[in-house]
C-alpha atoms as a PDB file:
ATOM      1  CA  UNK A   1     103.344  14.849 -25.882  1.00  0.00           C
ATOM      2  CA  UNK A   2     100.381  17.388 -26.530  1.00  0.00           C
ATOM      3  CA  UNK A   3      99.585  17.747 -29.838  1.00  0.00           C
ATOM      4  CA  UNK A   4      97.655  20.326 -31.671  1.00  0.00           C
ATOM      5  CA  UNK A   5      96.857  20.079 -35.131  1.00  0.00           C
ATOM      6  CA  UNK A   6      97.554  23.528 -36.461  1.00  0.00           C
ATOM      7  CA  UNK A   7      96.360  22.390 -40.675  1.00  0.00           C
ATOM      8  CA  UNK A   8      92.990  20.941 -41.111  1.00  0.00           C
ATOM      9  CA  UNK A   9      90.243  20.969 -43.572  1.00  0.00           C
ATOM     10  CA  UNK A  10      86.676  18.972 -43.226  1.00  0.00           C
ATOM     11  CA  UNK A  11      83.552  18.910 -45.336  1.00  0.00           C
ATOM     12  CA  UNK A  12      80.290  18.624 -45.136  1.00  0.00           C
ATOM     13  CA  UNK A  13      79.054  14.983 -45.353  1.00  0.00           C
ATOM     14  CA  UNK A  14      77.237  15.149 -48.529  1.00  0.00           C
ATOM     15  CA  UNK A  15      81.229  16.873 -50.715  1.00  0.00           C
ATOM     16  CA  UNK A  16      83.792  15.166 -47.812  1.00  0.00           C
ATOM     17  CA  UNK A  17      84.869  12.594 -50.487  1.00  0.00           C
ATOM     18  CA  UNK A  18      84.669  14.531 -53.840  1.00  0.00           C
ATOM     19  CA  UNK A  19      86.127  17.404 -52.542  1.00  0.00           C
ATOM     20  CA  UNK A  20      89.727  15.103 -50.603  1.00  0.00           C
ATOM     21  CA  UNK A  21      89.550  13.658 -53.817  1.00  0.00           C
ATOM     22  CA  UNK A  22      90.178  17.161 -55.583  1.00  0.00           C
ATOM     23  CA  UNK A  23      92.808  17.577 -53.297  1.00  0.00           C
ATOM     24  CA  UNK A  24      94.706  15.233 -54.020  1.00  0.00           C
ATOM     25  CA  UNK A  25      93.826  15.099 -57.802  1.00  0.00           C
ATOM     26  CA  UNK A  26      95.339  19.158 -57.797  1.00  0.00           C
ATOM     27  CA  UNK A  27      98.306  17.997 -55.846  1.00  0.00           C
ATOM     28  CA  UNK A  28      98.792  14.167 -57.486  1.00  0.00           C
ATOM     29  CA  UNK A  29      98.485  12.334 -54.884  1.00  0.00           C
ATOM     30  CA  UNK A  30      96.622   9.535 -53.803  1.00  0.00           C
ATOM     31  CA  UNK A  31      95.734  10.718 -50.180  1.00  0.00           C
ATOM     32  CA  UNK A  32      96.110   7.339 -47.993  1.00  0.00           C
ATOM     33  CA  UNK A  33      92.117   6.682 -47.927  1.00  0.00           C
ATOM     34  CA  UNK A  34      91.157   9.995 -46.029  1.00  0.00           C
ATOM     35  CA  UNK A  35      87.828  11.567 -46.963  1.00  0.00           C
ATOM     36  CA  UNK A  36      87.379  14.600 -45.507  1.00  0.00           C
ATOM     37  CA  UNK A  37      84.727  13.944 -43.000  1.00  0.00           C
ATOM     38  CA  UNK A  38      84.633  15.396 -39.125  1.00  0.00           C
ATOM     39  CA  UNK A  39      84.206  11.739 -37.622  1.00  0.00           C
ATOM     40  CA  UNK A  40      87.096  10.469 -39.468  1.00  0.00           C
ATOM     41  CA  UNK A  41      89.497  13.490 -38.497  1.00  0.00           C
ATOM     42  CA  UNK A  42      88.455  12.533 -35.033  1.00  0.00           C
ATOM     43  CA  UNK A  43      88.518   9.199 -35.573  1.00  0.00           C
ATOM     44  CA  UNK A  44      92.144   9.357 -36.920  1.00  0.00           C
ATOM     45  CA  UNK A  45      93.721  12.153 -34.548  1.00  0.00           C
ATOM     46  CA  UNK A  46      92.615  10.644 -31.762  1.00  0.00           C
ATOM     47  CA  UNK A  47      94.712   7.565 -32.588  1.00  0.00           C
ATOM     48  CA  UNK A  48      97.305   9.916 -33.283  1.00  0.00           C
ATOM     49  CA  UNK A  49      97.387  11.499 -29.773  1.00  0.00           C
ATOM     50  CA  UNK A  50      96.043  14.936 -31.301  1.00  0.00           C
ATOM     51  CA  UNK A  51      93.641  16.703 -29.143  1.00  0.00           C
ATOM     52  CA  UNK A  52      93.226  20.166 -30.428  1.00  0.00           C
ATOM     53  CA  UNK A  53      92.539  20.821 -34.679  1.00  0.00           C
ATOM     54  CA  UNK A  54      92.933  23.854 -36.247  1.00  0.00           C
ATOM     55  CA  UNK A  55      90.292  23.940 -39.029  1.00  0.00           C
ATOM     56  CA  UNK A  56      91.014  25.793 -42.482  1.00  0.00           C
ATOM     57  CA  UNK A  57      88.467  26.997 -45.095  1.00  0.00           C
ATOM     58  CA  UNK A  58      89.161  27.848 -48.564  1.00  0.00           C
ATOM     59  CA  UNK A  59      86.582  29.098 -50.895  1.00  0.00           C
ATOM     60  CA  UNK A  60      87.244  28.781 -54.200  1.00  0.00           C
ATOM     61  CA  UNK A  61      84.806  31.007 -55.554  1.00  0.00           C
ATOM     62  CA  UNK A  62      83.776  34.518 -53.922  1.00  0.00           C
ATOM     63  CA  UNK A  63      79.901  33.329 -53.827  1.00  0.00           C
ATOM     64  CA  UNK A  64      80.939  30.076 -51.463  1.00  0.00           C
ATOM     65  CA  UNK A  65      82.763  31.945 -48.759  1.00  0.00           C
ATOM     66  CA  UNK A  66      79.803  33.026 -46.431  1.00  0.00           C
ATOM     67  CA  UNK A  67      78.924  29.694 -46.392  1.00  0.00           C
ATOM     68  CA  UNK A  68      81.750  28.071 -46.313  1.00  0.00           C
ATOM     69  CA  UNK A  69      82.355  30.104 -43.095  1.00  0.00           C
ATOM     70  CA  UNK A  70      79.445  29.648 -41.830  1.00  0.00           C
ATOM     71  CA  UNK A  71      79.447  25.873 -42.162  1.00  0.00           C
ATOM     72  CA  UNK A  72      83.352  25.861 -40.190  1.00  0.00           C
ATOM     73  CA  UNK A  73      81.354  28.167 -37.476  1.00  0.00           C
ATOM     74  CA  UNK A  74      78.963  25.052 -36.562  1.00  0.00           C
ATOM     75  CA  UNK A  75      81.348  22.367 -36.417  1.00  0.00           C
ATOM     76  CA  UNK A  76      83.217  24.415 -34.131  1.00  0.00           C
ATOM     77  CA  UNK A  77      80.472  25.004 -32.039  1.00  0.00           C
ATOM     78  CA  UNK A  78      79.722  21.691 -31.881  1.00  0.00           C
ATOM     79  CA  UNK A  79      83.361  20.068 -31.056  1.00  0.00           C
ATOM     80  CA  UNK A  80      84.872  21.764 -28.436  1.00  0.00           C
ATOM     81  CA  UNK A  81      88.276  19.855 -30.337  1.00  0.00           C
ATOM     82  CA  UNK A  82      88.266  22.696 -33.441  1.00  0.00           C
ATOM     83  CA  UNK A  83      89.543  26.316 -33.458  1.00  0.00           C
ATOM     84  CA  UNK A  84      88.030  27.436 -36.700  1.00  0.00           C
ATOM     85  CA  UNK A  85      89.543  29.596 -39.455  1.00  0.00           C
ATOM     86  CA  UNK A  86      87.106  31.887 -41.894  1.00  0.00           C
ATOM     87  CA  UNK A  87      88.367  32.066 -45.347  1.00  0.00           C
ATOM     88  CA  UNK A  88      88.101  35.142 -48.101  1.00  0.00           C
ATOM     89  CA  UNK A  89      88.549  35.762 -51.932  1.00  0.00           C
ATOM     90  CA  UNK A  90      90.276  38.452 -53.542  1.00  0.00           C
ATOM     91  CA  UNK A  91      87.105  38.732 -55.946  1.00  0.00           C
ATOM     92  CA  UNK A  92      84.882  39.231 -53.110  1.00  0.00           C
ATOM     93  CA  UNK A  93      83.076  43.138 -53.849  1.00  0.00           C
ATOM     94  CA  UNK A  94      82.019  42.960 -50.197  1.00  0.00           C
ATOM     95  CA  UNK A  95      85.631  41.273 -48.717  1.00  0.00           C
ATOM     96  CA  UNK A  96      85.978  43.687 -45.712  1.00  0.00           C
ATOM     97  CA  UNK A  97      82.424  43.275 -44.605  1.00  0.00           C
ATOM     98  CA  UNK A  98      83.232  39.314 -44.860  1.00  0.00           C
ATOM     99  CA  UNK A  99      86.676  40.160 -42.976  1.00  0.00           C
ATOM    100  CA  UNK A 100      84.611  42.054 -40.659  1.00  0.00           C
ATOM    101  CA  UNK A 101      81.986  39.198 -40.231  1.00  0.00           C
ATOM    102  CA  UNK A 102      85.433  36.630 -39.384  1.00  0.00           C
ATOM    103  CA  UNK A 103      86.139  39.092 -36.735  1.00  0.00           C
ATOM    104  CA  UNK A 104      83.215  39.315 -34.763  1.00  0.00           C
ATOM    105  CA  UNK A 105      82.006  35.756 -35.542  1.00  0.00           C
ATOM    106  CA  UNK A 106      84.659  34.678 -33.055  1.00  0.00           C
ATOM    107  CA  UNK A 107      86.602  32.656 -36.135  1.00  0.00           C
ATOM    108  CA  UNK A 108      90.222  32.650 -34.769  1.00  0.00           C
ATOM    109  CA  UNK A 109      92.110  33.552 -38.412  1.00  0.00           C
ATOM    110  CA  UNK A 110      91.688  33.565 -41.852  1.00  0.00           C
ATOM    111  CA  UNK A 111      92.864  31.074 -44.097  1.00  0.00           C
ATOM    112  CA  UNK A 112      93.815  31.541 -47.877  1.00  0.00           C
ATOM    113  CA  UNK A 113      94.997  29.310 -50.878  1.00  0.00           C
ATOM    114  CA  UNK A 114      96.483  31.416 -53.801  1.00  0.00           C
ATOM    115  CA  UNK A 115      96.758  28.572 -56.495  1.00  0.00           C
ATOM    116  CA  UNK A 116      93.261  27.201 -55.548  1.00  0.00           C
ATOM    117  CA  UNK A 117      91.682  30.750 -55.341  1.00  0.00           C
ATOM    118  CA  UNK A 118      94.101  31.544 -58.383  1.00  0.00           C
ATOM    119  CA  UNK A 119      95.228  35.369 -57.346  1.00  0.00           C
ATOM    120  CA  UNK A 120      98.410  36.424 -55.940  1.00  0.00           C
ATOM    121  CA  UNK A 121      99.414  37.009 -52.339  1.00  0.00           C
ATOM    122  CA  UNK A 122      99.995  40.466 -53.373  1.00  0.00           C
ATOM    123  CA  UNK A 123      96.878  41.074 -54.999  1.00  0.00           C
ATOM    124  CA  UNK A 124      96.424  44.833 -54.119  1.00  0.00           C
ATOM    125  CA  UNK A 125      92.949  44.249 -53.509  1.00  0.00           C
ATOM    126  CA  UNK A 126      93.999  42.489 -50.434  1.00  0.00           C
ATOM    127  CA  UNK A 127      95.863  45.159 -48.721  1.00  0.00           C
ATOM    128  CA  UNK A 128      92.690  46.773 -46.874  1.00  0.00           C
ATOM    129  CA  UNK A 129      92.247  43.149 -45.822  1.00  0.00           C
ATOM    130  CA  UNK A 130      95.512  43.143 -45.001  1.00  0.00           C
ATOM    131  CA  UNK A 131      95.603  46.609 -42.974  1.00  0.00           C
ATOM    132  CA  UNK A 132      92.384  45.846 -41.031  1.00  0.00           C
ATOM    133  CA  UNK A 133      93.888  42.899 -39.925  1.00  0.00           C
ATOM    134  CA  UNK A 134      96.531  43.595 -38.537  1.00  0.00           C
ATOM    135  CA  UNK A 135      97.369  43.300 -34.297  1.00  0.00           C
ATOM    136  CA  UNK A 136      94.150  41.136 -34.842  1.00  0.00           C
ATOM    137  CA  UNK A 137      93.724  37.515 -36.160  1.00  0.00           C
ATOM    138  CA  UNK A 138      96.295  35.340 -38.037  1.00  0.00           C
ATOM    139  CA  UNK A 139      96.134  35.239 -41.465  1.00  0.00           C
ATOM    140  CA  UNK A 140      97.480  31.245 -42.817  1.00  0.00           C
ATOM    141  CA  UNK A 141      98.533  31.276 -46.084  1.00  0.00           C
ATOM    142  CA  UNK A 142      99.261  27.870 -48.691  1.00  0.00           C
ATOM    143  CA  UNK A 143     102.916  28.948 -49.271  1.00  0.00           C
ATOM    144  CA  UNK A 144     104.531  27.703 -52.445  1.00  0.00           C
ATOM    145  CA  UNK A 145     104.322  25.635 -55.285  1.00  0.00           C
ATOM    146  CA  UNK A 146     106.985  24.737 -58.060  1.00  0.00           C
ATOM    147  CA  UNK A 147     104.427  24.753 -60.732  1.00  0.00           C
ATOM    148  CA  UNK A 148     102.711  28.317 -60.241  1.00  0.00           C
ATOM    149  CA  UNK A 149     103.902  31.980 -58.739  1.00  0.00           C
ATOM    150  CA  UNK A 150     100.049  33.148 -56.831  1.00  0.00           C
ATOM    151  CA  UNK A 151     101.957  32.080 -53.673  1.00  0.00           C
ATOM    152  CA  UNK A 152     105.509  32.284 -53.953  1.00  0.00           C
ATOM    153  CA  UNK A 153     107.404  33.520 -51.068  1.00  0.00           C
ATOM    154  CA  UNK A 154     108.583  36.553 -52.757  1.00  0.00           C
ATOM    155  CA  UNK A 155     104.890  37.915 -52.726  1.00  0.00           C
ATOM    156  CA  UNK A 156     104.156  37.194 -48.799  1.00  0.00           C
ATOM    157  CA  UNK A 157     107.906  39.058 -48.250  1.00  0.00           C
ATOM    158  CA  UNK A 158     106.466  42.363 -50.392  1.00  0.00           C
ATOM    159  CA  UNK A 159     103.209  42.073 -48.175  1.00  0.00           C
ATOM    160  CA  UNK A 160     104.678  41.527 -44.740  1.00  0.00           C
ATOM    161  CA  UNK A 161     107.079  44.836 -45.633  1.00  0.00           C
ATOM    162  CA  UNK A 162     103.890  47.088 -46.658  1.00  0.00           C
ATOM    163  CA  UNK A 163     102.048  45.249 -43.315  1.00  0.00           C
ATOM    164  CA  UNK A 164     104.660  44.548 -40.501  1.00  0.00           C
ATOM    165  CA  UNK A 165     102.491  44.189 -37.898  1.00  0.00           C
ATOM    166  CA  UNK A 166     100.188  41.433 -39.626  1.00  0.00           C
ATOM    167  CA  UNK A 167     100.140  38.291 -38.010  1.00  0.00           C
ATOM    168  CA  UNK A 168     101.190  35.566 -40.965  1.00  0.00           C
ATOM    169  CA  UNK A 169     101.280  31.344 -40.677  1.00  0.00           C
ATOM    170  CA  UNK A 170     103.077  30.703 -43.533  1.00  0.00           C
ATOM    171  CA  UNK A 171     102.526  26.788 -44.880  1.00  0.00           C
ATOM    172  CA  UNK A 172     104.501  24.074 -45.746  1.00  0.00           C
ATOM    173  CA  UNK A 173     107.765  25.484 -44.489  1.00  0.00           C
ATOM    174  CA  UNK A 174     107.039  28.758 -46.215  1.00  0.00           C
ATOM    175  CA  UNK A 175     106.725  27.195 -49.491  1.00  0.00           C
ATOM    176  CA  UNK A 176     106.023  23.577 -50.671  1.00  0.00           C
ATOM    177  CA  UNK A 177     108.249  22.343 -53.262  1.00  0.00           C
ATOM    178  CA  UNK A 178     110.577  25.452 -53.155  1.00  0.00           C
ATOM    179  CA  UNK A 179     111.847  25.475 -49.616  1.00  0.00           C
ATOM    180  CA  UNK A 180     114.960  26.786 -50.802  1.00  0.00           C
ATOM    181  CA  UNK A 181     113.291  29.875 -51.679  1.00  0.00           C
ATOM    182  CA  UNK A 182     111.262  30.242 -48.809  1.00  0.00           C
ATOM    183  CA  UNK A 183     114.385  30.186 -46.526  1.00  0.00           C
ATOM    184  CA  UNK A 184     115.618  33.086 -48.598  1.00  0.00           C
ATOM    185  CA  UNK A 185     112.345  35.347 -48.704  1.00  0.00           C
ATOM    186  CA  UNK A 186     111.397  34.316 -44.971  1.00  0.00           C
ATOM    187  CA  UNK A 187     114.148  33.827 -42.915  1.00  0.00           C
ATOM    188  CA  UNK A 188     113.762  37.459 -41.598  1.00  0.00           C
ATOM    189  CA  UNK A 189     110.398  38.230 -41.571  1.00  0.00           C
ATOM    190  CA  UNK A 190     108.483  38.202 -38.543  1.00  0.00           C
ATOM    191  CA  UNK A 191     105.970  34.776 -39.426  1.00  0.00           C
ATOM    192  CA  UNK A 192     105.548  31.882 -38.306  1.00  0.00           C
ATOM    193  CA  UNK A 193     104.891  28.318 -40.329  1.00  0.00           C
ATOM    194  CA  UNK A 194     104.096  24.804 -40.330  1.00  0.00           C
ATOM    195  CA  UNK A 195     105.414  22.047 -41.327  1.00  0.00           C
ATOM    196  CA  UNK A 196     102.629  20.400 -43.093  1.00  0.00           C
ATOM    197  CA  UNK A 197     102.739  18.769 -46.588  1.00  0.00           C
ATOM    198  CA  UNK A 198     106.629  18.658 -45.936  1.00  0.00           C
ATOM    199  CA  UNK A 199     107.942  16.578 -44.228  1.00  0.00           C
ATOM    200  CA  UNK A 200     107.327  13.056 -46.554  1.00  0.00           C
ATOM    201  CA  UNK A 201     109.343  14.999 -49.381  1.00  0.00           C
ATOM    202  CA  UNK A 202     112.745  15.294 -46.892  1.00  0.00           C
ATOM    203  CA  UNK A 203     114.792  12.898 -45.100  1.00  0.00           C
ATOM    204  CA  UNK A 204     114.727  13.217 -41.199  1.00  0.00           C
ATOM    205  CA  UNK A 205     118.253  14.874 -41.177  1.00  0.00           C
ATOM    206  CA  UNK A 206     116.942  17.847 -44.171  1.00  0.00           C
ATOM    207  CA  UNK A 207     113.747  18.397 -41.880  1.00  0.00           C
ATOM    208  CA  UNK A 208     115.510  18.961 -38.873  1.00  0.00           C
ATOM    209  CA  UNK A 209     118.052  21.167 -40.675  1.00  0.00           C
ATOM    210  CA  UNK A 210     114.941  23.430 -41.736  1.00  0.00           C
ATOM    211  CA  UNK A 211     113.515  23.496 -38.179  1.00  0.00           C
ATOM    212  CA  UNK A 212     117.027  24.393 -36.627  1.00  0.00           C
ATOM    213  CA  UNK A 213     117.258  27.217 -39.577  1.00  0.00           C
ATOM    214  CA  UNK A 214     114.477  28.920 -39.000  1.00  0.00           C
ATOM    215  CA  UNK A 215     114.049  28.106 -35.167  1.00  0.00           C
ATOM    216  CA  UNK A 216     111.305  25.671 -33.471  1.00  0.00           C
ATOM    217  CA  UNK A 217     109.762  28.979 -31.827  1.00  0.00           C
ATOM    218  CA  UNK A 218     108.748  29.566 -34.979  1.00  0.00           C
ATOM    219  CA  UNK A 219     107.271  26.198 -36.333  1.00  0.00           C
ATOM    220  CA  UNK A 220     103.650  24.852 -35.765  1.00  0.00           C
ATOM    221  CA  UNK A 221     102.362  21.357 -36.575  1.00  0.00           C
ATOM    222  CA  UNK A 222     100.059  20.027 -38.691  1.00  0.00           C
ATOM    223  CA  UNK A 223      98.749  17.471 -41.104  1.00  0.00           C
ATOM    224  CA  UNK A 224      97.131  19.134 -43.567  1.00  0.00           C
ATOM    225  CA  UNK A 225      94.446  16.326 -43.623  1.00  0.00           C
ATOM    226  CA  UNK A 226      92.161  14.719 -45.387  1.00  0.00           C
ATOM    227  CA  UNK A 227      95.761  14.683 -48.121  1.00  0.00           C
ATOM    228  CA  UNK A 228      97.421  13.153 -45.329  1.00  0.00           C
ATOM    229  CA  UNK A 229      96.400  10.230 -42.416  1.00  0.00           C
ATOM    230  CA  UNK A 230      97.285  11.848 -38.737  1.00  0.00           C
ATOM    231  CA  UNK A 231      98.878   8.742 -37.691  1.00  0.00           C
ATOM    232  CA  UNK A 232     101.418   8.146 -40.432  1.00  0.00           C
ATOM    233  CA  UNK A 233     101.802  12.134 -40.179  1.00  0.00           C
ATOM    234  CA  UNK A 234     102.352  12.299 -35.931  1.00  0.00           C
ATOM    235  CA  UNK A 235     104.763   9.061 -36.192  1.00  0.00           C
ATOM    236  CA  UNK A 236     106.577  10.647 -38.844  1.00  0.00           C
ATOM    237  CA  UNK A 237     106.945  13.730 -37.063  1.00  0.00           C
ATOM    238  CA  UNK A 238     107.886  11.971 -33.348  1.00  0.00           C
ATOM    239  CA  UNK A 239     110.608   9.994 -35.620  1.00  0.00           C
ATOM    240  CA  UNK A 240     112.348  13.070 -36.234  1.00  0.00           C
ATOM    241  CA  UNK A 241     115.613  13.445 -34.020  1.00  0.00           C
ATOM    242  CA  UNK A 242     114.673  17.114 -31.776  1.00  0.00           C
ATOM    243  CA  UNK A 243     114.905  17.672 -28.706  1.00  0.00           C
ATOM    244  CA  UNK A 244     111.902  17.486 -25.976  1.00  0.00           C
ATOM    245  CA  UNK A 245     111.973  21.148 -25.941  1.00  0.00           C
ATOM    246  CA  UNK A 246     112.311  21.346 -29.910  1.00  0.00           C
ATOM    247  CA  UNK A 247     109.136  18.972 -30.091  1.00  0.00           C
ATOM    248  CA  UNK A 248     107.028  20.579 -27.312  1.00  0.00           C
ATOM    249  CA  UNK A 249     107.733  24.531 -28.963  1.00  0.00           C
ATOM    250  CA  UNK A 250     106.500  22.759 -32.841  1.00  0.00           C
ATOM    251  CA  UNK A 251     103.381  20.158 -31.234  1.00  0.00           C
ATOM    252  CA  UNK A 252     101.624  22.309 -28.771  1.00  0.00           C
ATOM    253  CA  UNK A 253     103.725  25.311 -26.924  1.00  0.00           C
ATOM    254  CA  UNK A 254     103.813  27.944 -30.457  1.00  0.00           C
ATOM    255  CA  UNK A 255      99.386  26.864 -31.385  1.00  0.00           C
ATOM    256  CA  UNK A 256      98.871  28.180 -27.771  1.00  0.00           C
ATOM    257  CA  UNK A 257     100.464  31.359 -27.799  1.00  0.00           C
ATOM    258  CA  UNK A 258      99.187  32.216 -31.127  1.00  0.00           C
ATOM    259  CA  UNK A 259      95.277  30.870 -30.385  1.00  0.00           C
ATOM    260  CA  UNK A 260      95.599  32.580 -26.905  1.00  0.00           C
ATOM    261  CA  UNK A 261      94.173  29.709 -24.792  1.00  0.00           C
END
């Protein structure tokens, strides 16, 4: 089976392990061991059978992104393995010039995290964002969380209404830790997902039941490392019971038609 790994972050040598370690201290979790680095998401996905790793900025404060950007730019020039993703802030003064930089840069998408970057997926001073992106690059979005509303899955249905022809990747089933909400906000709208940081909180039966409800031509997978290992992530994900077409759509067939190559 091919695999491409549609959620990744890395860091830079020098934060790898302080910055997995935030992860998992925002999430509380312990994070298996992982730390962040390039070599050890190589090291891992290889002996998970991935070969392809879609890499995912977030920059937590509007004075980081160019760099941040910048720094997924090189490692993607230098492993022919990662597809990178630019990332923006909602506080950015200059966030279509940095939008405009992602699109010529030859970054692939544009990755955002609401309850890191603390604004709301509806932030109006997204929508040129929004508008100039749209027929263009992907936009992935951390969907959902229990304990705040930046990225509920009522906000991404009011944007995807006022944008319809913006390309979304909505995480974690459309919304980690209220699924049930996702399904209602989502099942509809014209986005895809993953189904990252998901499926260790479901029995094998619930995450199949999500896949068949939404449809595997609309799933992507990933492991959201360094807060999860690849292995125990692609094992858990081959133990589900789908079908070799179900699997091949979700591990490989959906990245491609999306990243075009």
């Amino acid at each position: 089976m091919q695999i491409i790994d549609f959620h990744t972050h890395i860091y830079p040598e020098t934060i790898a392990r302080k910055a997995a370690q935030s992860i998992c201290d925002f999430y509380e979790l312990d994070g298996g061991g992982m730390c962040g680095t390039v070599s050890q998401l190589l090291e891992r996905g290889k002996q998970a059978g991935i070969s392809r790793y879609v890499v995912l900025p977030v920059g937590l404060k509007p004075n980081h992104v160019r760099h941040i950007n910048e720094f997924i730019l090189s490692e993607a020039e230098r492993h022919p393995e990662f597809t990178g993703f630019g990332t923006v802030h909602a506080g950015q003064e200059d966030l279509l010039e940095e939008t405009q930089f992602i699109l010529d840069s030859g970054l692939h998408g544009i990755k955002m995290h609401p309850d890191t970057q603390l604004f709301n997926i509806d932030d109006e001073r997204l929508f040129p964002m929004y508008d100039l992106l749209q027929d263009k690059i992907p936009v992935m979005l951390h969907m959902g969380d229990k304990r705040y509303s930046y990225s509920h899955p009522a906000r991404l249905r009011r944007v995807m209404q006022q944008f319809p022809r913006l390309q979304v990747i909505a995480a974690h089933f459309g919304g980690y830790s209220v699924y049930d909400e996702a399904y209602e906000n989502l099942h509809d709208m014209n986005c895809m997902m993953d189904v990252s940081s998901s499926l260790m909180f479901m029995s094998r039966e619930e995450a199949v039941k999500r896949i068949r409800s939404y449809g595997a031509e609309r799933l992507l997978y990933g492991t959201d490392f360094p807060l999860w290992d690849p292995v125990t992530e692609v094992a858990r994900f081959q133990a589900l019971p789908l079908t070799e077409a179900e699997f091949d759509l979700i591990s490989h067939k959906n990245a491609l038609a999306i990243l075009g190559k």
